[in-house]
N, C-alpha and C. Protein backbone atom coordinates (compact mmCIF):
# COMPACT_ATOMS: atom_id res chain seq x y z
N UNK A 1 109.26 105.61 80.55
CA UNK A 1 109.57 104.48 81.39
C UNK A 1 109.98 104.93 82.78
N UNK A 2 110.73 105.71 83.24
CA UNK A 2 111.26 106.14 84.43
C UNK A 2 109.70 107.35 85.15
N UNK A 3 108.96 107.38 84.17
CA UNK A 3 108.06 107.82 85.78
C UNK A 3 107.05 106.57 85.52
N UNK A 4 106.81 105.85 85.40
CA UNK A 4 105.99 104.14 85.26
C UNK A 4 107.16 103.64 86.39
N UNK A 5 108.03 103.60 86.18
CA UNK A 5 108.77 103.30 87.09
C UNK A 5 109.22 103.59 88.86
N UNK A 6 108.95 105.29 88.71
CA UNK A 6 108.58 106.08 89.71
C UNK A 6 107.66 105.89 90.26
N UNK A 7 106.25 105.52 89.58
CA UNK A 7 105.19 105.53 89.83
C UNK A 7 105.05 104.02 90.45
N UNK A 8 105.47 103.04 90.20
CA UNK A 8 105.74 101.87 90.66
C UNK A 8 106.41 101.79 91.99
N UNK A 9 107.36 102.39 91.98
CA UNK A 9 108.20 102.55 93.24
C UNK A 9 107.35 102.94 94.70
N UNK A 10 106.50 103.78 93.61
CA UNK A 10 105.64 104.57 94.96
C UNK A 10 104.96 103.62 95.49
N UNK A 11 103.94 103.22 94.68
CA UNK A 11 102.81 101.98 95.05
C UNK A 11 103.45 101.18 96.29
N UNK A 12 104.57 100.25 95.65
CA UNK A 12 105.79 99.31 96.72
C UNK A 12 105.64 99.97 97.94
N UNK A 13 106.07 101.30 98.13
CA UNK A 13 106.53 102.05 98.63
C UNK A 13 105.22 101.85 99.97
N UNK A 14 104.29 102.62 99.14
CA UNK A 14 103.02 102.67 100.31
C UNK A 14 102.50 101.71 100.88
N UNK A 15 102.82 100.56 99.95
CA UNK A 15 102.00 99.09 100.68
C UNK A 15 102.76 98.72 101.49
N UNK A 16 104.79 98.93 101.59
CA UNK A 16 105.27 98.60 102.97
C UNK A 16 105.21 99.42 104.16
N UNK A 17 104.54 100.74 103.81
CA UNK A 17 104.25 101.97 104.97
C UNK A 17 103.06 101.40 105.43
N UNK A 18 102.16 101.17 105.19
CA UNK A 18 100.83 100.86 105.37
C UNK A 18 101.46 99.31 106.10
N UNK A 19 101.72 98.38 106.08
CA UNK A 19 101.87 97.35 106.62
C UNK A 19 103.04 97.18 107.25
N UNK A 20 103.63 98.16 108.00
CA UNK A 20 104.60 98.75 108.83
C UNK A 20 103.57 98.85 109.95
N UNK A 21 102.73 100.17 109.44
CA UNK A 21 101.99 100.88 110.65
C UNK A 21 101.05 99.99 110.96
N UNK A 22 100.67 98.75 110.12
CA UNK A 22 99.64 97.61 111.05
C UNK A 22 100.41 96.84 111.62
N UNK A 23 101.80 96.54 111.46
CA UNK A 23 102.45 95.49 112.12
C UNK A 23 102.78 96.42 113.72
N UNK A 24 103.03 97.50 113.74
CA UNK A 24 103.16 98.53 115.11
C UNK A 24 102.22 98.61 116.19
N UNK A 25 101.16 97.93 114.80
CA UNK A 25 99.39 98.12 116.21
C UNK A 25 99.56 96.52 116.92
N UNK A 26 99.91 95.53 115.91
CA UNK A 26 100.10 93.99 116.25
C UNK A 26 100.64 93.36 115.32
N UNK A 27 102.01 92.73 115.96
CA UNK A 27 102.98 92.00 115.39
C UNK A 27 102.39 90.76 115.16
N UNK A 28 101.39 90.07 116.09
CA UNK A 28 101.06 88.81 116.32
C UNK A 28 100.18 88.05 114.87
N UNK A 29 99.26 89.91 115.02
CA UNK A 29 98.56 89.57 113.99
C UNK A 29 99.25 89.68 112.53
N UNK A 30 100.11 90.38 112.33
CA UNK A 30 100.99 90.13 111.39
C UNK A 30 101.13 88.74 110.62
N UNK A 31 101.89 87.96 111.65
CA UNK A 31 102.48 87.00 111.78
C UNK A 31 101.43 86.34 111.30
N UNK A 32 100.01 86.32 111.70
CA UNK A 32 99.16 84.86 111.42
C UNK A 32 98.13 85.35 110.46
N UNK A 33 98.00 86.44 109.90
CA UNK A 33 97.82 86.77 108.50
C UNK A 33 98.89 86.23 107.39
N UNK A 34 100.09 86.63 107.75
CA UNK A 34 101.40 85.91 106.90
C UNK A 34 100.65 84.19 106.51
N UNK A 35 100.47 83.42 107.60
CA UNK A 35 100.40 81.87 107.30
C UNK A 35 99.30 81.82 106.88
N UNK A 36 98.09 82.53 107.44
CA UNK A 36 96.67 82.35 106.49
C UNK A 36 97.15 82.54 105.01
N UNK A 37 97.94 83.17 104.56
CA UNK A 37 97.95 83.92 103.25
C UNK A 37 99.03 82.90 102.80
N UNK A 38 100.15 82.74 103.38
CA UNK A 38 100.89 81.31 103.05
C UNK A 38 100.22 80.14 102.92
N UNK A 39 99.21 79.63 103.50
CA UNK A 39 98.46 78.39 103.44
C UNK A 39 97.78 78.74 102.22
N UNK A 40 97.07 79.61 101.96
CA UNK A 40 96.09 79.92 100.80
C UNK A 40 96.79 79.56 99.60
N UNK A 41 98.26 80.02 99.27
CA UNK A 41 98.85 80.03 98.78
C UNK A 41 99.31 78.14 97.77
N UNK A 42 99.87 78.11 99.48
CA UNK A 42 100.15 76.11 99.10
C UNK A 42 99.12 75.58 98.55
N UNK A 43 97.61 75.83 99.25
CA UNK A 43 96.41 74.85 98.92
C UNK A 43 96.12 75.00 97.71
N UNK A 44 96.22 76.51 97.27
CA UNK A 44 95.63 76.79 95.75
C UNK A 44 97.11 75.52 94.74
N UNK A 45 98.24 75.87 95.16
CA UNK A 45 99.16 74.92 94.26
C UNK A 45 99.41 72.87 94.31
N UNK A 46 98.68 73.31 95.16
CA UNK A 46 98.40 71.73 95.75
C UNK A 46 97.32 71.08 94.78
N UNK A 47 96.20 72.18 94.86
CA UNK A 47 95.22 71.99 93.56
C UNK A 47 95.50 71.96 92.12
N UNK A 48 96.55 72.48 92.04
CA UNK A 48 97.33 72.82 90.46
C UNK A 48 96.56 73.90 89.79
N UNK A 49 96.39 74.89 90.71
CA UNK A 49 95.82 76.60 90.79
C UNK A 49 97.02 77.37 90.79
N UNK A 50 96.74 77.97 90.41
CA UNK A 50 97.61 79.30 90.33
C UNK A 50 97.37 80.06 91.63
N UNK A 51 98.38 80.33 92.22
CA UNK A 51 97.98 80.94 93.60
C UNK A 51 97.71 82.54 93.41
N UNK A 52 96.86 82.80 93.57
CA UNK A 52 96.13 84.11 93.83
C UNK A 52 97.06 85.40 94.28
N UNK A 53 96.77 86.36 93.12
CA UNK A 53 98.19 87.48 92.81
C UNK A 53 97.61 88.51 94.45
N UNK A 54 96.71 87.99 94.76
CA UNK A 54 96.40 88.72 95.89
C UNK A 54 96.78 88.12 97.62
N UNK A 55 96.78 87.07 97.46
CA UNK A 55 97.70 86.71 98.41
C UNK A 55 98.83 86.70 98.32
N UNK A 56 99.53 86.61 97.13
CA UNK A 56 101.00 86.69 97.49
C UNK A 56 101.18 88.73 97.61
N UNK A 57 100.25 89.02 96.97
CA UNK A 57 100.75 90.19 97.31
C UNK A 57 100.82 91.00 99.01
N UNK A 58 99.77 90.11 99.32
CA UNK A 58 99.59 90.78 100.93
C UNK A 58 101.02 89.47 101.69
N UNK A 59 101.01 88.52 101.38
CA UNK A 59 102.45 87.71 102.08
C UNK A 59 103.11 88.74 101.92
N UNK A 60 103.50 89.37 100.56
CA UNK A 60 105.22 90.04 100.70
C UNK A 60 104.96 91.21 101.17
N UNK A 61 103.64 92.02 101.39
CA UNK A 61 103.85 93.32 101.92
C UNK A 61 103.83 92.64 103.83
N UNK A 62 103.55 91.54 104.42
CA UNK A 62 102.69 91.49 105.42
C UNK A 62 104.74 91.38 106.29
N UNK A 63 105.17 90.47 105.37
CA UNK A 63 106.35 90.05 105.33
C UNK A 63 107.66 91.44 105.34
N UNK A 64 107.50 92.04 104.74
CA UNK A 64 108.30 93.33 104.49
C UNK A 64 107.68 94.26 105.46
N UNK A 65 106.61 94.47 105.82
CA UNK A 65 106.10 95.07 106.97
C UNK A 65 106.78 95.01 108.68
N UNK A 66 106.63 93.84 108.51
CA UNK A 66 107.39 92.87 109.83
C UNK A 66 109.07 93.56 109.86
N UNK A 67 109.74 93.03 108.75
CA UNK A 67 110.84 93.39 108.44
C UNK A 67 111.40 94.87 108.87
N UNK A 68 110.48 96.12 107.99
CA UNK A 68 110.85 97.14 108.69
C UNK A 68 110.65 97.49 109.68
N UNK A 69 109.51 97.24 110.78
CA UNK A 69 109.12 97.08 111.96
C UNK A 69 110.07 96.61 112.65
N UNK A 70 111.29 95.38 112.50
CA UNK A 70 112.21 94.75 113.33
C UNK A 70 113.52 95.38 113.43
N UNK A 71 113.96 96.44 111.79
CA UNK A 71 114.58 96.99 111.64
C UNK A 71 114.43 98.61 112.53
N UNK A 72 113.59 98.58 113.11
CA UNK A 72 113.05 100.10 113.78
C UNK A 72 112.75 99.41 115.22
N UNK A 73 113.46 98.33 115.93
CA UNK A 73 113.31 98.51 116.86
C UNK A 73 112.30 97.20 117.79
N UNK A 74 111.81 97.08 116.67
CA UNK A 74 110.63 96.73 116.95
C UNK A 74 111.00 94.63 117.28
N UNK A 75 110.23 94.15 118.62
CA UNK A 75 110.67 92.58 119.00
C UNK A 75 110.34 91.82 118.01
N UNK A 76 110.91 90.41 118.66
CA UNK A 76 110.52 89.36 117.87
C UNK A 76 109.42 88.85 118.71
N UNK A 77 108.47 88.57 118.03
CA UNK A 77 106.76 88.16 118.55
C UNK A 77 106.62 86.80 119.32
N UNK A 78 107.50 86.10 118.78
CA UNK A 78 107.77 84.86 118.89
C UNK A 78 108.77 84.74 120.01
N UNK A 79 109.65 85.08 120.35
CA UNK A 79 110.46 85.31 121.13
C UNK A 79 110.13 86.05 122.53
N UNK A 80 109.07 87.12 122.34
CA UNK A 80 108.87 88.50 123.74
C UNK A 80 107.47 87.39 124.45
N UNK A 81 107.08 86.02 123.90
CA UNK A 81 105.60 85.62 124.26
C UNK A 81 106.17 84.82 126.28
């Protein structure tokens, strides 16, 4: 269990490195990938769908991306326009 676990950690791990270093190239685009992937999200539950393990997965990395990006310095997108 503890290297499944390790091994888990890592994965997490790389998908918020990886969507760190795209939020560094563009915050903006960040941001409006987030709501494409949030809208996808609502419409599929609006339908009484199950919202797609692949959009929420890119929301919370796109989301946690942003996050460490703001924590390193980095503006608010919304705010520097």
């Amino acid at each position: 269990m503890d290297l499944y676990y390790s091994m888990l950690v890592e994965r997490v791990s790389v998908s918020i490195r990886n969507a760190y270093e795209d939020t560094q190239k563009d915050p903006v685009a960040n941001i409006r990938a987030q709501v494409d992937a949030a809208r996808r999200i609502l419409w599929n539950m609006a339908q009484n769908l199950p919202p797609s393990r692949r959009d929420a997965r890119k929301l919370a990395e796109l989301v946690l991306g942003l996050d460490e990006w703001r924590k390193h310095g980095g503006f608010d997108p919304y705010t520097a326009r």
